[in-house]
Protein backbone atom coordinates (compact mmCIF):
# COMPACT_ATOMS: atom_id res chain seq x y z
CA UNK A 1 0.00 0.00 0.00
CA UNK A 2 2.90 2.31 1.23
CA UNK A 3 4.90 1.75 -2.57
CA UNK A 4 0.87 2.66 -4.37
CA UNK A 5 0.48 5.92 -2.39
CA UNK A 6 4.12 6.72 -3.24
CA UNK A 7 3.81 5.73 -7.19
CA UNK A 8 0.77 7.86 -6.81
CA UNK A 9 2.45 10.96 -5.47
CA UNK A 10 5.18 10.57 -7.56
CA UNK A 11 3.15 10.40 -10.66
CA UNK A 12 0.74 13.75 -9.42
CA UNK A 13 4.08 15.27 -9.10
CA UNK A 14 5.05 14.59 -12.67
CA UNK A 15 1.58 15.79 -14.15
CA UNK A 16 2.41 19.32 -11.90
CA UNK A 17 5.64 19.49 -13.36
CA UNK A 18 4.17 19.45 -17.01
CA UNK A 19 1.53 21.44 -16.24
CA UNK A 20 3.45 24.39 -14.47
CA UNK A 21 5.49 23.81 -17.70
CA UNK A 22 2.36 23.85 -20.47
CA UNK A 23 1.01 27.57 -18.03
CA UNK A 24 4.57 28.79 -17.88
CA UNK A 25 4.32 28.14 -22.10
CA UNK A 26 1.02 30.56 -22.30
CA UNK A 27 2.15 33.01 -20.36
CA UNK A 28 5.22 33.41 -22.38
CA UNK A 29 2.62 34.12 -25.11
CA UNK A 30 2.34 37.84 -26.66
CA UNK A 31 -1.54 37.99 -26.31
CA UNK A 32 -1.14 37.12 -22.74
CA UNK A 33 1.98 39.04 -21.65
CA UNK A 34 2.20 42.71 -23.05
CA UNK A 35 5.72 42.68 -21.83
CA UNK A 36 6.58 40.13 -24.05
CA UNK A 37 4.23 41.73 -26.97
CA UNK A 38 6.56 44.87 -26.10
CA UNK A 39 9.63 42.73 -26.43
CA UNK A 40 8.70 40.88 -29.79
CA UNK A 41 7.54 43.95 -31.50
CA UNK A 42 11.14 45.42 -30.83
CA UNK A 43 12.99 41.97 -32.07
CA UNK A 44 11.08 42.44 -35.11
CA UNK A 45 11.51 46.06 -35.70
CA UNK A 46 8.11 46.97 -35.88
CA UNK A 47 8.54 49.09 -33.12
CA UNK A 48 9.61 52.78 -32.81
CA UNK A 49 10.33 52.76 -28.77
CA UNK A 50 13.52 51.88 -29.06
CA UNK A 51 15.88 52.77 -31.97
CA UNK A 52 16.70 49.36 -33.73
CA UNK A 53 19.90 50.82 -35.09
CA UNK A 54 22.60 48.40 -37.40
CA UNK A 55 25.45 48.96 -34.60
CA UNK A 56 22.56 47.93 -31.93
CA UNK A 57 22.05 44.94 -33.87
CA UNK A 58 26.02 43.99 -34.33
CA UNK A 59 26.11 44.60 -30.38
CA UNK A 60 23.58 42.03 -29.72
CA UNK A 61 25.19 39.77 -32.16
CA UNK A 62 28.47 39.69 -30.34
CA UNK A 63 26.43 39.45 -26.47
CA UNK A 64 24.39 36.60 -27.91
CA UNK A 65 27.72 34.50 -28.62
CA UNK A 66 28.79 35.22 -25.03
CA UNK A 67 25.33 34.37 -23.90
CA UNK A 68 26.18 31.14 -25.80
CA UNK A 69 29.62 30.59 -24.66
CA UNK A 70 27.55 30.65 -21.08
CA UNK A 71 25.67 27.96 -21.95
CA UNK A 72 28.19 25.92 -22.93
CA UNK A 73 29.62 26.62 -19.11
CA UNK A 74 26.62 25.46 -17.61
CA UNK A 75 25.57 22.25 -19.31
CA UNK A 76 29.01 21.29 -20.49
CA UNK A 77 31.24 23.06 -17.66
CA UNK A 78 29.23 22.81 -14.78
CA UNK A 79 27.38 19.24 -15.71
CA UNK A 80 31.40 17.64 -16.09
CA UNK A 81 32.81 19.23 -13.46
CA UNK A 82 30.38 17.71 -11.03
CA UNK A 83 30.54 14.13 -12.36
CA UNK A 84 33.32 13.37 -10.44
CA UNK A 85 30.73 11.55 -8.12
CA UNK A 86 31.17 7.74 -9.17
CA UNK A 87 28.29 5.70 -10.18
CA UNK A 88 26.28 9.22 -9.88
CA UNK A 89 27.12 10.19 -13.24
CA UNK A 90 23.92 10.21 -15.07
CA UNK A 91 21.96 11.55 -11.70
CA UNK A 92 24.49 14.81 -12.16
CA UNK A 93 24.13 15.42 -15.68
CA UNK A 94 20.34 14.89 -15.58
CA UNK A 95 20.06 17.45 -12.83
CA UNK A 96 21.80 19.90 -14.44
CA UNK A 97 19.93 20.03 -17.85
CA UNK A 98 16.32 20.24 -15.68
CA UNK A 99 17.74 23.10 -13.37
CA UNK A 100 18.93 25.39 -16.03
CA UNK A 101 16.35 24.01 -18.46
CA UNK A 102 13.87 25.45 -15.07
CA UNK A 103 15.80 28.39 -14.17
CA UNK A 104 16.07 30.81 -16.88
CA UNK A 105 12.63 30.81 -18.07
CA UNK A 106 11.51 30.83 -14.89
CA UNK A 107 13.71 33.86 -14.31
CA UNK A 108 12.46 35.76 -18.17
CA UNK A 109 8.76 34.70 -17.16
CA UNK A 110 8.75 36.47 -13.44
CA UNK A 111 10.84 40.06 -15.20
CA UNK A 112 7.60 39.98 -17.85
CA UNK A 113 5.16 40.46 -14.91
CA UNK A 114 7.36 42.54 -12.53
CA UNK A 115 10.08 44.05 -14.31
CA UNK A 116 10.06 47.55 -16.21
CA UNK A 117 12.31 46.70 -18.85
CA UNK A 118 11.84 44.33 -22.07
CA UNK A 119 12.06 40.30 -20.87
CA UNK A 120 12.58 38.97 -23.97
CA UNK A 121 15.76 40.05 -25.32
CA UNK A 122 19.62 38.94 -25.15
CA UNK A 123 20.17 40.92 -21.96
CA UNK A 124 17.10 39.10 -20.04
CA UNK A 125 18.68 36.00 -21.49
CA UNK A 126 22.40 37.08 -20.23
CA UNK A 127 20.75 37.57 -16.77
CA UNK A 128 18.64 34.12 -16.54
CA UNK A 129 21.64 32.42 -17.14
CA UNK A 130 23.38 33.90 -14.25
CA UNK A 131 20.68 32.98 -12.50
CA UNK A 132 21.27 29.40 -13.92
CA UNK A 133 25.01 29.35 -12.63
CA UNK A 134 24.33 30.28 -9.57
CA UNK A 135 21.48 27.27 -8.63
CA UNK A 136 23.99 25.08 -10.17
CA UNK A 137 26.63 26.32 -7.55
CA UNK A 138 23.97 26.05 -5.05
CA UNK A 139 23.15 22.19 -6.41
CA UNK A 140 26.40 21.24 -5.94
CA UNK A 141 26.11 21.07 -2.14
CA UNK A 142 23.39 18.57 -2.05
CA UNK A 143 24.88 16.92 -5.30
CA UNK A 144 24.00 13.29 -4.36
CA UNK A 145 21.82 13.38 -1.84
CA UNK A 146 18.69 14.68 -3.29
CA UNK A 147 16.18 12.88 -5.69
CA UNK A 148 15.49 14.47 -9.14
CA UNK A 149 11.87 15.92 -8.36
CA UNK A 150 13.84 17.53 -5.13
CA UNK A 151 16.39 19.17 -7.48
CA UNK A 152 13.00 20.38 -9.45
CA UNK A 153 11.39 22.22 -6.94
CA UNK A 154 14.91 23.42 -5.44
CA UNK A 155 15.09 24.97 -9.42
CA UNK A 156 11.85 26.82 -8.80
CA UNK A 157 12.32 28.09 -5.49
CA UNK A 158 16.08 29.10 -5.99
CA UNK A 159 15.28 31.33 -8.87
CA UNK A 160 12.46 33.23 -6.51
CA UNK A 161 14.66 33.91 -3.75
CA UNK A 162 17.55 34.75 -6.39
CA UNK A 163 15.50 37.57 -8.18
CA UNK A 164 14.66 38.82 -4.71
CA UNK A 165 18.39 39.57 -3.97
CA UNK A 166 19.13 40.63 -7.15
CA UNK A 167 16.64 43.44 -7.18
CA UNK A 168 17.25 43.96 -3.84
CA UNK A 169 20.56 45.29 -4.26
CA UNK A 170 21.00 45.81 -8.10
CA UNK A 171 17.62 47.06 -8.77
CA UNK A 172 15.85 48.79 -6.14
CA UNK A 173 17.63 52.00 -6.13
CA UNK A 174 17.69 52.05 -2.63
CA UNK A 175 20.36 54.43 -1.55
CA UNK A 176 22.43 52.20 1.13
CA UNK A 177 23.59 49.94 -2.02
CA UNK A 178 24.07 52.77 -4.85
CA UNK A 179 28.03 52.08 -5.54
CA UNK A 180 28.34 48.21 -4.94
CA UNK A 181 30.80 47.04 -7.67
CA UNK A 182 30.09 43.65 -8.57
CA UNK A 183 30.24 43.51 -12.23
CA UNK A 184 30.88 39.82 -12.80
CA UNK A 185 28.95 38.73 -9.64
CA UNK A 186 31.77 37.32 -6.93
CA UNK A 187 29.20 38.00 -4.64
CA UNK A 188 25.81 38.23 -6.09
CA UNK A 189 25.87 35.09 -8.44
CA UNK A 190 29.19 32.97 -6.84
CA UNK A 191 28.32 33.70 -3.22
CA UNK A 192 24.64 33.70 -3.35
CA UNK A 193 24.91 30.44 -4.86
CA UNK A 194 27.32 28.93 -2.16
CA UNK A 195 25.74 30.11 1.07
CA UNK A 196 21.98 28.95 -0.65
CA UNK A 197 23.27 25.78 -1.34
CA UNK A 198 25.29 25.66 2.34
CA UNK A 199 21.62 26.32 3.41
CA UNK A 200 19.81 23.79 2.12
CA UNK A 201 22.65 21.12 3.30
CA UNK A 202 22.86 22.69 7.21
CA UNK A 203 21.53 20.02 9.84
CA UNK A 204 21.35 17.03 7.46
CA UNK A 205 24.72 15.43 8.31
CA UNK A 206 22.86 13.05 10.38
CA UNK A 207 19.87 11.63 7.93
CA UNK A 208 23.02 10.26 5.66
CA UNK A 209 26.23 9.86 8.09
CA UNK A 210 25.32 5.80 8.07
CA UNK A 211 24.30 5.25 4.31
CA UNK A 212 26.68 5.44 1.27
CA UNK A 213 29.13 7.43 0.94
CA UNK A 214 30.84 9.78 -1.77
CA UNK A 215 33.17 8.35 -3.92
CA UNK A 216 35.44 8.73 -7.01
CA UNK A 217 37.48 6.73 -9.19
CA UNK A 218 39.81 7.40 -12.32
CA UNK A 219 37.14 8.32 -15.11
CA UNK A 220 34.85 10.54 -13.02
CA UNK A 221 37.74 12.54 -12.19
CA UNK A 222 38.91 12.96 -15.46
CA UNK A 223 35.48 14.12 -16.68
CA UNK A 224 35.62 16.75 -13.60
CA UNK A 225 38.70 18.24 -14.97
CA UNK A 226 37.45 17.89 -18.61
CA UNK A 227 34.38 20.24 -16.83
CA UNK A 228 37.06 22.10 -15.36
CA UNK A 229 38.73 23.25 -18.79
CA UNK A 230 35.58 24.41 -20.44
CA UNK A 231 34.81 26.45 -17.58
CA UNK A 232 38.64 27.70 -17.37
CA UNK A 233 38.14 28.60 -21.49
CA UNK A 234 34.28 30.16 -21.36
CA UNK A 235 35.30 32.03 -17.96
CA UNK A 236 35.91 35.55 -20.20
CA UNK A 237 32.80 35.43 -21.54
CA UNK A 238 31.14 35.13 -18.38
CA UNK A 239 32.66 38.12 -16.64
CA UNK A 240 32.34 40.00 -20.10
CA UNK A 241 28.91 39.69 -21.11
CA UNK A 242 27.69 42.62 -18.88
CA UNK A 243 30.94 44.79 -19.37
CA UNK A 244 30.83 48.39 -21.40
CA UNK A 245 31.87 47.14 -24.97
CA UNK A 246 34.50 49.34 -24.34
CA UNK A 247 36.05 47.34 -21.35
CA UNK A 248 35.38 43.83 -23.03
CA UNK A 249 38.86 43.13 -23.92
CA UNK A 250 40.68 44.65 -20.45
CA UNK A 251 38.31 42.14 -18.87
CA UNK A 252 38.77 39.34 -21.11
CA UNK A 253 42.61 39.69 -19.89
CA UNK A 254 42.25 40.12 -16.46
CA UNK A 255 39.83 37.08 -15.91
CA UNK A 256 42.42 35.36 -17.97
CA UNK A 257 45.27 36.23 -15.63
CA UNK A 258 43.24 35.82 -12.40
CA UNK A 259 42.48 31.80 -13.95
CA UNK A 260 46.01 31.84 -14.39
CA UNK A 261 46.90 33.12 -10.76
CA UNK A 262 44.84 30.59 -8.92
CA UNK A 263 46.00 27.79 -11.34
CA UNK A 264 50.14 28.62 -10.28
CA UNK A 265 48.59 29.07 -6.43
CA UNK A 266 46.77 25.91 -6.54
CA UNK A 267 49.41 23.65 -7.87
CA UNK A 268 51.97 25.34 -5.22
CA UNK A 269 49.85 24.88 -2.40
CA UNK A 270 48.40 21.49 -2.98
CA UNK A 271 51.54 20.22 -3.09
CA UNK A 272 53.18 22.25 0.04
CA UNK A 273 49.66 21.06 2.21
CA UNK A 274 49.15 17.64 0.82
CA UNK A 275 52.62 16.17 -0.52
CA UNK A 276 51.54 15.60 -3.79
CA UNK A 277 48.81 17.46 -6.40
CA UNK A 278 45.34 16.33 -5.11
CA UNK A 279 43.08 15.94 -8.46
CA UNK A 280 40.09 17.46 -6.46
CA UNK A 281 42.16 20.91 -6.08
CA UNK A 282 43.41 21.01 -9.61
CA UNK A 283 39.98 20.90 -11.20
CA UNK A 284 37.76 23.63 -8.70
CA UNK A 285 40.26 25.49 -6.84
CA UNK A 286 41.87 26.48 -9.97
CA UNK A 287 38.81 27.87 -10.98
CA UNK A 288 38.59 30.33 -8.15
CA UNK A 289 40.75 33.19 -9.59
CA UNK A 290 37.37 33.18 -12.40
CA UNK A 291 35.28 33.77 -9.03
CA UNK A 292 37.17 36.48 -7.16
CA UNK A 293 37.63 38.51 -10.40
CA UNK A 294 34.56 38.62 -10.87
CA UNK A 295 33.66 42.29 -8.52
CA UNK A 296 36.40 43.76 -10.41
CA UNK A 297 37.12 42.33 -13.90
CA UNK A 298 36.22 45.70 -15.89
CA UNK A 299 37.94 47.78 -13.59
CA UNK A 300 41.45 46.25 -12.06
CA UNK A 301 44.32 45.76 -14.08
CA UNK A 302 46.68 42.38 -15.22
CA UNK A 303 48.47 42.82 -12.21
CA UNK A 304 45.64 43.09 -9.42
CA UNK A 305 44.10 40.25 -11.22
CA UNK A 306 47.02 37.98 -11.04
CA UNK A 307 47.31 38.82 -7.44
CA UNK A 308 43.52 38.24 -7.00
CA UNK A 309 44.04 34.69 -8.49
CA UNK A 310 46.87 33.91 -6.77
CA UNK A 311 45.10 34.78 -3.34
CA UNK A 312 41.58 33.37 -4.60
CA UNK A 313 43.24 29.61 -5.65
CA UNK A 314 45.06 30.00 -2.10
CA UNK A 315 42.38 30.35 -0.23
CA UNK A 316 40.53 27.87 -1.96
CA UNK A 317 43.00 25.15 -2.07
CA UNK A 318 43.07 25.99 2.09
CA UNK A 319 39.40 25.06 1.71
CA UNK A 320 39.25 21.88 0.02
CA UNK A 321 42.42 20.51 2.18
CA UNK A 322 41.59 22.44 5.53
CA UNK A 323 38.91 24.86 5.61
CA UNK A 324 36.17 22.18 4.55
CA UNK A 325 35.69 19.75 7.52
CA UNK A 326 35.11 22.69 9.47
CA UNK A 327 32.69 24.03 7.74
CA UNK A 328 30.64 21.08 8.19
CA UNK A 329 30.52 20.66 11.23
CA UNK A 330 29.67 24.18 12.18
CA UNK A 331 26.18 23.77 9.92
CA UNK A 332 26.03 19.75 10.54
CA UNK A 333 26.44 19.58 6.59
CA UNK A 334 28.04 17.61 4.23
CA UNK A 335 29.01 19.78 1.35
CA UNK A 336 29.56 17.43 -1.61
CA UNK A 337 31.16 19.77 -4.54
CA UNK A 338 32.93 22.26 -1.82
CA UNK A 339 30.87 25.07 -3.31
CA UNK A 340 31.88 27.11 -0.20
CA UNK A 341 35.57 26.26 -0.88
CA UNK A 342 35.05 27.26 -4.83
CA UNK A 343 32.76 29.83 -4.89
CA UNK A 344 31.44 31.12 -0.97
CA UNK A 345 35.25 32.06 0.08
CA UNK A 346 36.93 33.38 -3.33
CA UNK A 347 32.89 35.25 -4.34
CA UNK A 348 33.15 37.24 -0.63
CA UNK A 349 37.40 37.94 -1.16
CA UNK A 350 36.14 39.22 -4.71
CA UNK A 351 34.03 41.53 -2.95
CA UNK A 352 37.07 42.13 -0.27
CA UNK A 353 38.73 43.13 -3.19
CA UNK A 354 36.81 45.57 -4.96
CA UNK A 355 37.36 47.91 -2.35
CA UNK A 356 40.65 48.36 -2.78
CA UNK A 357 40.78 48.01 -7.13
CA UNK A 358 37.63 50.55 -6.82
CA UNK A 359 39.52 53.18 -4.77
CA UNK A 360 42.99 52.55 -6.45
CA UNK A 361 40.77 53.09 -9.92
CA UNK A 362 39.22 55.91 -8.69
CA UNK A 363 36.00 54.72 -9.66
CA UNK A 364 32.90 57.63 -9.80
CA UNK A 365 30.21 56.71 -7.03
CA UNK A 366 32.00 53.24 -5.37
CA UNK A 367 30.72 52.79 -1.84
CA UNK A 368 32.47 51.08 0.80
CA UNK A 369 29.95 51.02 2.89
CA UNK A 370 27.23 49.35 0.17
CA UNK A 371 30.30 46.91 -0.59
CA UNK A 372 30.04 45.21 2.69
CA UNK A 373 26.35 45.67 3.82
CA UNK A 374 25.59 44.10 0.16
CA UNK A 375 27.56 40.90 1.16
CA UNK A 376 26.02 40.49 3.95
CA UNK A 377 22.82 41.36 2.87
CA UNK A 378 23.32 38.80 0.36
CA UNK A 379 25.14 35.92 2.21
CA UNK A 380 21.62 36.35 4.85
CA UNK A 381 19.56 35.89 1.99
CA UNK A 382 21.03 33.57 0.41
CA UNK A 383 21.75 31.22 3.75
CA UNK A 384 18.20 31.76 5.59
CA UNK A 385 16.47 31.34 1.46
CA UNK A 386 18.24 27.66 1.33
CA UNK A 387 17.84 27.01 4.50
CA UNK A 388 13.87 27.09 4.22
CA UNK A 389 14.29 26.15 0.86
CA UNK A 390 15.56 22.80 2.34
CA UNK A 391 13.50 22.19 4.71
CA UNK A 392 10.34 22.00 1.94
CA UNK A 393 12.17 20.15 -0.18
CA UNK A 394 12.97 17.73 2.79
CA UNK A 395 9.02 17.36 3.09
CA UNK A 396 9.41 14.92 -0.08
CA UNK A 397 11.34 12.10 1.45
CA UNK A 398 14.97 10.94 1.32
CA UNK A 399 16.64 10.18 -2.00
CA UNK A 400 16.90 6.07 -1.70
CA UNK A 401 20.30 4.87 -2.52
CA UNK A 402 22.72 8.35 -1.85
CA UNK A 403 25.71 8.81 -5.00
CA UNK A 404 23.82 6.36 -7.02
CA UNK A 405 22.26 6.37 -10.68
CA UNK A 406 20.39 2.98 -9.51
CA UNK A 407 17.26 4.03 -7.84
CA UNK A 408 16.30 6.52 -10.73
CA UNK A 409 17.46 5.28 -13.93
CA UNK A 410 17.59 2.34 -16.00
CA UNK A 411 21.16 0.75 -15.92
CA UNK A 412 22.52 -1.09 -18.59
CA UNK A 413 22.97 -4.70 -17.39
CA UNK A 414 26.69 -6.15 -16.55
């Protein structure tokens, strides 16, 4: 009776999913949404709002094949780099085609109804994919331990709390964050994603401390660091696809040299900490010179950003050898990917940072004082968002069989 009433929840869930999917669908249409009517009538120039000018439409050309270089981050970056979870391999990649597949219209569909500007367009696209990297930062602390309908809802309720924060403290106008300098989102996107996902893990260590644990063997980790290397080449597209075209290529270069910086820093330190190169450090804590950057990749120079690498892959190596087990047991978590180590710790040093590049820059209007209270503004949102978020999503039971493809997919028989 108990497996019927489950197959029967499972299967109402299912027909909710499609039909939040099918509604979602209609209200994407013009005659329903004037935002989008507003949006399609500019795409197809039969509007005179908004000039639709031949060097608009090269601009948009060149930010659509960042937008696409972004993609290719999150599916093929983001989906490898997490594989490294053996035997959980087709549980990863799964998850991360539904969450972004969730996210970012999710994201376009809630601008249409509350937003002021046009939410169908390359920019609304840009920004739903950030949205989309940063749940898949925040999946990565669960990674494992959560059944796909879990990882579902998490993708709904993520991209809610997410747009609250980001109009919070990009869009409101409110006066106590006017100056925050976050361009390539260290701390709104990176560190969001981290603490949400550090949220929805906190005071679960106990429901899975006697099941299966995580494990890796030779191939998974070579598909991490394959994930690793498409996020290491996309990375200047990321931080770019927001920057004045005018400050594309000095940010191109400095997210380059920041990759580079925590690269050097995390080959130097895994081997002074651990005695020889640990393969879980080479493919995420190199990354972390792409994270710190981020607050200041339009605005520092080659040199700050090698420093800022150098110091991010540090501090992130730290994490993944020291730092980590700490961590956990402060929340009573078990953070699977290290998202804290990867992108919690370098996101807030980006937003250190910024407040020296800013003043060193001289930049018009920077804020110290909306630098810090929008981190922790921020890291409180993000935190208390998964926190709640994971406790609803704990309302639909325990994933059966923990780092394991078996209990959800159809194996091919030894």
């Amino acid at each position: 009776m108990s497996n019927n009433n489950s197959g029967s929840r499972n299967v109402a869930f299912l027909i909710i999913i499609l039909i939040a999917a099918i509604a979602m669908a209609i209200a994407f249409l013009p005659s329903v949404n004037s935002n989008v009517q507003e949006s399609m009538d500019v795409i197809n120039g039969s509007s005179t709002s908004i000039g639709s000018t031949e060097a608009h439409t090269i601009f948009d050309t060149l930010v659509y094949n960042r937008s696409i270089h972004i993609l290719a981050m999150l599916l093929l970056g983001f989906g490898f780099l997490m594989v490294f979870v053996r035997g959980h391999g087709y549980s990863t990649i799964t998850a991360t085609l539904l969450v972004v597949s969730i996210s970012v219209p999710v994201y376009m569909l809630i601008k249409s109804f509350v937003g002021e500007e046009p939410a169908v367009n390359i920019e609304a696209l840009l920004w739903g994919e950030f949205a989309a990297a940063s749940l898949l930062i925040a999946i990565g602390a669960p990674l494992g331990r959560l059944k796909m309908d879990q990882f579902v809802l998490m993708a709904v309720l993520f991209t809610v709390i997410y747009l609250v924060n980001e109009t919070l403290i990009l869009d409101s106008g409110l006066k106590c964050f006017e100056g925050f300098q976050d361009t390539g989102g260290s701390v709104v996107i990176h560190a969001f994603g981290a603490y949400f996902g550090l949220g929805v893990v906190a005071t679960t260590m106990k429901k899975f401390e006697d099941g299966p644990q995580c494990e890796t063997d030779s191939t998974s980790n070579q598909f991490s660091l394959l994930g690793s290397f498409v996020l290491w080449v996309f990375w200047p597209s990321f931080t770019s696809a927001i920057a004045a075209p005018e400050r594309v290529v000095l940010t191109a270069i400095n997210t380059v040299f920041a990759l580079a910086g925590a690269s050097i820093a995390t080959y130097v330190f895994s081997k002074l900490i651990r005695g020889k190169l640990d393969v879980e450090d080479i493919a995420n804590a190199a990354l972390a010179g792409g994270v710190a950057i981020g607050s200041t990749c339009d605005i520092a120079n080659p040199g700050s950003s090698l420093l800022i690498g150098i110091a991010a892959g540090t501090l992130s190596t730290l994490g993944y050898s020291v730092i980590a087990p700490k961590v956990c047991n402060l929340i009573k978590g078990l953070d699977t990917c290290g998202v804290h180590n990867l992108h919690g710790m370098p996101g807030l040093l980006g937003g250190v940072c910024a407040i020296f590049v800013a003043k060193a820059a001289n930049i018009t209007g920077f804020s110290i004082s909306a630098q810090i209270l929008a981190m922790v503004v921020t890291v409180v949102i993000a935190f208390v968002g998964g926190r709640i978020t994971g406790l609803i999503i704990g309302l639909m039971g325990r994933k059966e069989i923990p780092y394991s493809d078996e209990d959800e997919f159809i194996l091919e028989e030894e």
